[in-house]
C-alpha atoms as a PDB file:
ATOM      1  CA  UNK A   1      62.571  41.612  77.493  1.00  0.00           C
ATOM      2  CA  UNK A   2      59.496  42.733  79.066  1.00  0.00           C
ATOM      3  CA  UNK A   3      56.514  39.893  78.710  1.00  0.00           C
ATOM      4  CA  UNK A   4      52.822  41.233  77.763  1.00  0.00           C
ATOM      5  CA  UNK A   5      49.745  39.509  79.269  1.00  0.00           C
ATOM      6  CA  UNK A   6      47.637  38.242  76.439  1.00  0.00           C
ATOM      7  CA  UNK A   7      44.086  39.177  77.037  1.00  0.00           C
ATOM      8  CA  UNK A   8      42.257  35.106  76.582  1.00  0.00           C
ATOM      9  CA  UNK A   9      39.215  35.661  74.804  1.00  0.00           C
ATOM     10  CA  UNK A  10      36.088  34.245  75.749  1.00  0.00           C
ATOM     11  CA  UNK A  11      35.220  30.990  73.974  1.00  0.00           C
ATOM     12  CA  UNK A  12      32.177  29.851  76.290  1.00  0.00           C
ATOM     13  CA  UNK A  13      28.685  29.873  75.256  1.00  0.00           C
ATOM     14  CA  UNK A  14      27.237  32.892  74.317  1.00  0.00           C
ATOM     15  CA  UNK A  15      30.557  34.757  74.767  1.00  0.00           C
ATOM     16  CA  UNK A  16      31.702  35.592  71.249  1.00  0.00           C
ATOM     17  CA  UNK A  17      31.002  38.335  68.950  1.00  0.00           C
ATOM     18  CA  UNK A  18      29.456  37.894  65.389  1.00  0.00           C
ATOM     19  CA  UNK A  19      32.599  39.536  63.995  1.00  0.00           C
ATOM     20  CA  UNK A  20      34.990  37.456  66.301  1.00  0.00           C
ATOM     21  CA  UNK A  21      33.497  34.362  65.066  1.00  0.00           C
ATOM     22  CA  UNK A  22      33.404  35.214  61.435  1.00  0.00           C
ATOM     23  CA  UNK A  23      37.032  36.299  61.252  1.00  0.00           C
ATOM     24  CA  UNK A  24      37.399  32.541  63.263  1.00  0.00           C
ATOM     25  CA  UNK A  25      35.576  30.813  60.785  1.00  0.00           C
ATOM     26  CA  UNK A  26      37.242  33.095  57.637  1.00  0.00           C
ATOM     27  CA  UNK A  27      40.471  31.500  58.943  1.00  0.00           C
ATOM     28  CA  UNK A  28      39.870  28.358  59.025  1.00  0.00           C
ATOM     29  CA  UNK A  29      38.783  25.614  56.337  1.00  0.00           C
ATOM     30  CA  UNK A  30      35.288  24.922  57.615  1.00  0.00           C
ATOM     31  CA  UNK A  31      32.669  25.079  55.079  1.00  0.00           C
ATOM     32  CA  UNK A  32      30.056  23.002  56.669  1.00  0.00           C
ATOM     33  CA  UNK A  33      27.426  25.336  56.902  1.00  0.00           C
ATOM     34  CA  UNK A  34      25.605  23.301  59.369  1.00  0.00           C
ATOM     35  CA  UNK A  35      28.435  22.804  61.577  1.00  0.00           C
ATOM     36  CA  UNK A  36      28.974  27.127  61.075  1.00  0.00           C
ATOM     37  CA  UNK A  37      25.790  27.258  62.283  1.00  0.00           C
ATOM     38  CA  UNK A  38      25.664  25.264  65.072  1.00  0.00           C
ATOM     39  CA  UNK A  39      28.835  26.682  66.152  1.00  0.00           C
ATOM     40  CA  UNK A  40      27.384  29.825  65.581  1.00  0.00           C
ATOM     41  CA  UNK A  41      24.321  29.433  68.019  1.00  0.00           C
ATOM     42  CA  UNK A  42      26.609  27.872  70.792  1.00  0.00           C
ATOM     43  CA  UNK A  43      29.438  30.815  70.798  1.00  0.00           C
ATOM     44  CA  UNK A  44      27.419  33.733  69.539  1.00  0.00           C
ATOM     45  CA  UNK A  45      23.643  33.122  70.254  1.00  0.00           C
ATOM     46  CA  UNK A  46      24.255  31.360  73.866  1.00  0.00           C
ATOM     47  CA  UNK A  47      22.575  28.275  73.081  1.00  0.00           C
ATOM     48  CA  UNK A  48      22.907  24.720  75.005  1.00  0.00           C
ATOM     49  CA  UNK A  49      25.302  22.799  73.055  1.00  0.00           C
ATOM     50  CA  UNK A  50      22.806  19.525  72.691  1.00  0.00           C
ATOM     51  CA  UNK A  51      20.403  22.136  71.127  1.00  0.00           C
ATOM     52  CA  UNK A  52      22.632  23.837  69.059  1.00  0.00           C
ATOM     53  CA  UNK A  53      23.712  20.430  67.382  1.00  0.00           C
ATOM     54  CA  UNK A  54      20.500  18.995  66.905  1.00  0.00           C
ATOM     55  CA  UNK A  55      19.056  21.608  65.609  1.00  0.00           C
ATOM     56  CA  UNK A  56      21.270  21.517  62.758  1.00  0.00           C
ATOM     57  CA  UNK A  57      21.316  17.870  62.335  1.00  0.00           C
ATOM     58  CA  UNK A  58      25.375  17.868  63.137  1.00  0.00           C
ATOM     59  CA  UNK A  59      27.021  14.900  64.969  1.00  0.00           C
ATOM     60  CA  UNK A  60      27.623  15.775  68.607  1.00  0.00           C
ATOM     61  CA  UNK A  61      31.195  14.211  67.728  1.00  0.00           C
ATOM     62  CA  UNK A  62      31.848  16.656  64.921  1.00  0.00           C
ATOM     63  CA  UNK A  63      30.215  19.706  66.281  1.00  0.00           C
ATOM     64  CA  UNK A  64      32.931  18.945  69.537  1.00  0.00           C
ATOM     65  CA  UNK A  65      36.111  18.981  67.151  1.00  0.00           C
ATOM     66  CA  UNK A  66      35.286  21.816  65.193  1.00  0.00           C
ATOM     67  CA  UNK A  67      34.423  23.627  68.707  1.00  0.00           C
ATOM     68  CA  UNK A  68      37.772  22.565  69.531  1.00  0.00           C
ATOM     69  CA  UNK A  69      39.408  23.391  66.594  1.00  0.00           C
ATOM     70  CA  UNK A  70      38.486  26.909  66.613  1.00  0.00           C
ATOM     71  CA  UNK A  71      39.100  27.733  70.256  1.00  0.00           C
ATOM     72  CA  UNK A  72      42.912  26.350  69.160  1.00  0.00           C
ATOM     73  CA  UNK A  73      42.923  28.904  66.348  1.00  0.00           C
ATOM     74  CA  UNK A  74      41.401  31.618  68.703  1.00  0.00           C
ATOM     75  CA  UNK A  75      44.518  30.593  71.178  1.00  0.00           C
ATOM     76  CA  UNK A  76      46.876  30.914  67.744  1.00  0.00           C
ATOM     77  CA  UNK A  77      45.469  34.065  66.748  1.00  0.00           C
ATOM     78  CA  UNK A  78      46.268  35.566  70.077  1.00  0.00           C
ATOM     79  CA  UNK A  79      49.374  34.221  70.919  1.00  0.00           C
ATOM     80  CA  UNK A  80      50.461  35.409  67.352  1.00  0.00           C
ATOM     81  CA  UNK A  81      48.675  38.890  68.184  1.00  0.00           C
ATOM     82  CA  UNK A  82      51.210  40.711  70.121  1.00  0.00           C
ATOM     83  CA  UNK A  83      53.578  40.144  67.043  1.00  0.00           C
ATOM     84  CA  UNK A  84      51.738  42.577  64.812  1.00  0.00           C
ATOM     85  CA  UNK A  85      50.997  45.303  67.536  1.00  0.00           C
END
């Protein structure tokens, strides 16, 4: 059985696409939409994280396991990927 690399998308800041992080976000049960949009300036917009919390009064805390919690999804989605190819 021959093994595929799995291309690792980007998850740093400013390294996501709109649509990449809307499909994300679609499959997932975050509704927050300040935590969306925090999340949103970090992986889409490039902002600092500190600013991109603050500015939409979320808890550094929270905003850090919903970060989490979709780069484990992105890492799900990919590793699940080469199943539907």
């Amino acid at each position: 059985m021959q093994t595929e690399d799995v291309k690792t998308s980007r998850f740093g800041r400013g390294e996501m696409s709109d649509s990449h992080f809307n499909d994300l976000v679609d499959a997932t049960k975050l509704k927050s939409m300040p935590v969306i949009s925090a999340l949103y300036e970090y992986l889409v917009n490039g902002h600092r994280k500190i600013d991109s919390y603050r500015k939409h009064k979320v808890d550094m805390s929270l905003f850090s396991r919903r970060l989490a919690s979709l780069k484990k999804m992105s890492e799900t989605a990919e590793t699940l990927a080469k199943y539907y190819r």
